[in-house]
N, C-alpha and C. Protein backbone atom coordinates (compact mmCIF):
# COMPACT_ATOMS: atom_id res chain seq x y z
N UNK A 1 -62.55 -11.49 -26.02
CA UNK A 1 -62.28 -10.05 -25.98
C UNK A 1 -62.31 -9.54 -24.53
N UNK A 2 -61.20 -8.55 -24.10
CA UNK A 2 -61.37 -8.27 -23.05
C UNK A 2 -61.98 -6.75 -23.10
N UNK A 3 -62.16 -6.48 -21.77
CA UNK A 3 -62.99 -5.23 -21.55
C UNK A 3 -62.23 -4.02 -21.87
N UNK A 4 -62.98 -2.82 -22.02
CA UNK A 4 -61.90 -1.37 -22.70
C UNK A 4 -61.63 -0.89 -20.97
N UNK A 5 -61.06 -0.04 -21.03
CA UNK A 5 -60.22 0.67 -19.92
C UNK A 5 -61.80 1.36 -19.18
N UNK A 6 -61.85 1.99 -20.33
CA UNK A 6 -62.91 2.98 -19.24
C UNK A 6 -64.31 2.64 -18.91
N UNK A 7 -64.81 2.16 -17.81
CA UNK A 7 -65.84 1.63 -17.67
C UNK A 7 -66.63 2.91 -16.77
N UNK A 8 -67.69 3.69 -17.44
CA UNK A 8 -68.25 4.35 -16.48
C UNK A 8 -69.34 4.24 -16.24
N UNK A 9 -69.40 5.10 -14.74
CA UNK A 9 -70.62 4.63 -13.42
C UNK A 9 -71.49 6.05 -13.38
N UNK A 10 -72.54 6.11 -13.61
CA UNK A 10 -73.16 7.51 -13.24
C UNK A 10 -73.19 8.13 -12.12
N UNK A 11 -73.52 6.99 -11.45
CA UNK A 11 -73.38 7.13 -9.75
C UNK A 11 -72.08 8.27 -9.45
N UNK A 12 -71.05 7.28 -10.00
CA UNK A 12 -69.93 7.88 -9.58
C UNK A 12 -69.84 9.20 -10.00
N UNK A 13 -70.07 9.37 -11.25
CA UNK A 13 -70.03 11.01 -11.90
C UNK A 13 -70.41 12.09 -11.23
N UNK A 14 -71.80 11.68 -11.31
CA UNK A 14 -72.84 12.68 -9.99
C UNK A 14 -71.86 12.88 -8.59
N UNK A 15 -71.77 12.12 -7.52
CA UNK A 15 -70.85 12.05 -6.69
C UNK A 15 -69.89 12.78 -6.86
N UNK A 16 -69.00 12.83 -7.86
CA UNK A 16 -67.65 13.94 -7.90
C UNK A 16 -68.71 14.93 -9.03
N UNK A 17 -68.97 14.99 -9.49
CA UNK A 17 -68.97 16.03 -10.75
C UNK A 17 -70.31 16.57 -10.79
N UNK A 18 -70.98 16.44 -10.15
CA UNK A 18 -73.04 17.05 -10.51
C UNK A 18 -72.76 17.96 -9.55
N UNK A 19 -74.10 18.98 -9.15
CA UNK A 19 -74.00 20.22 -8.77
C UNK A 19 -74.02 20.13 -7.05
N UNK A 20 -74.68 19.06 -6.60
CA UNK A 20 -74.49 19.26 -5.19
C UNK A 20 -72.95 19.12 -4.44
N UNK A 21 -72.33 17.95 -5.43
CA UNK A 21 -71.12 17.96 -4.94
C UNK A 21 -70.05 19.30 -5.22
N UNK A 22 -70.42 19.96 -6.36
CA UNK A 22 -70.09 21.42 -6.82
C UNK A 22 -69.69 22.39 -5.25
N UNK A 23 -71.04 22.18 -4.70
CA UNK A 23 -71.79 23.08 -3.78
C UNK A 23 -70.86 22.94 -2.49
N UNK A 24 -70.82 21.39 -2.17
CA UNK A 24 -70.10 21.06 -0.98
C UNK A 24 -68.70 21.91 -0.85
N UNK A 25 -67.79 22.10 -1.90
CA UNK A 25 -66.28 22.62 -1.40
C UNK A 25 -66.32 24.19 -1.40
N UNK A 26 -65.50 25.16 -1.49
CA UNK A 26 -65.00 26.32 -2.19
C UNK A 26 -64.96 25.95 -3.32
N UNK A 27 -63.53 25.36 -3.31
CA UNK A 27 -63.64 25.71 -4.43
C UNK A 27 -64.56 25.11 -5.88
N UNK A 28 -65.55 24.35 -5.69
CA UNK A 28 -66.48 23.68 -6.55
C UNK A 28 -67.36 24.76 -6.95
N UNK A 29 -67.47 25.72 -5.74
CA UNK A 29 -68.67 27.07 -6.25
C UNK A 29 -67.83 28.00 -6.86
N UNK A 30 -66.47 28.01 -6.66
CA UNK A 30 -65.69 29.17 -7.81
C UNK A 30 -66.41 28.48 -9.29
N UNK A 31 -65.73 27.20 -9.20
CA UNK A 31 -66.03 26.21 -10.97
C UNK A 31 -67.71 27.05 -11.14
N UNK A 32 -68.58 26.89 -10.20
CA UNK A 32 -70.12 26.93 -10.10
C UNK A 32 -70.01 28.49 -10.91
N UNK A 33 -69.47 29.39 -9.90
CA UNK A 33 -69.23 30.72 -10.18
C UNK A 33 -68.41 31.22 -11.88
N UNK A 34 -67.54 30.74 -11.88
CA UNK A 34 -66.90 30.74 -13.04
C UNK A 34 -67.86 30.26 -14.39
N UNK A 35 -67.83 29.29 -14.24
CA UNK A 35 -69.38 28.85 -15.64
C UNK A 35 -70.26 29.66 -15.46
N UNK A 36 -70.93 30.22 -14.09
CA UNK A 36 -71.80 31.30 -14.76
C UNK A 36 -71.47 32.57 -15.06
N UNK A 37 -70.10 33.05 -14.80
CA UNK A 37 -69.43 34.19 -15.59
C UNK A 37 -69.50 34.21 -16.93
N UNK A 38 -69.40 32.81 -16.96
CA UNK A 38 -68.83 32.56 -18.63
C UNK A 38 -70.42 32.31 -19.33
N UNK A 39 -71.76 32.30 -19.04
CA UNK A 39 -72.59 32.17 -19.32
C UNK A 39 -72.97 30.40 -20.08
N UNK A 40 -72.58 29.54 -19.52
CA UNK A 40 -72.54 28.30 -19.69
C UNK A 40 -74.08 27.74 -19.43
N UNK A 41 -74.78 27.47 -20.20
CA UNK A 41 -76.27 26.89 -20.18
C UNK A 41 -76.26 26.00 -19.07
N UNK A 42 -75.72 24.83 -18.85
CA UNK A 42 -75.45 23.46 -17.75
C UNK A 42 -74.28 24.22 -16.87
N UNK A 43 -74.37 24.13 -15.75
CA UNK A 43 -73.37 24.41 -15.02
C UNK A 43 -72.69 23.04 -14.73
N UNK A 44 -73.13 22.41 -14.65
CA UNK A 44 -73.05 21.03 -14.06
C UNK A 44 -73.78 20.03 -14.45
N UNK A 45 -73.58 18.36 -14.31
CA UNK A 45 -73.87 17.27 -15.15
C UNK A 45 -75.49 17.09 -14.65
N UNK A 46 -75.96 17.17 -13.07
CA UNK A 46 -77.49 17.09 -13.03
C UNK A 46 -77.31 18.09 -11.94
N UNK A 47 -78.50 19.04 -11.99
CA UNK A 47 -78.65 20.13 -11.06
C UNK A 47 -79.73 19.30 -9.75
């Protein structure tokens, strides 16, 4: 059997998608900003 397509890395997630990397761009703090408009419990995958 070979392996499925999607193999995921947490590492990697955090890195693009958790809150510090949020923080680093513009536009990551609009996304930041926007979820808390929208009253979203998690803004992001680890704060």
């Amino acid at each position: 059997m070979t392996k499925g397509t999607l193999q995921g890395s947490k590492r990697k997630k955090i890195r693009v998608s958790g809150f510090r990397a949020r923080m680093k761009t513009p536009s990551g703090r609009s996304i930041l900003n926007e979820r808390r408009k929208k009253g979203r419990k998690k803004l992001s995958l680890v704060k």
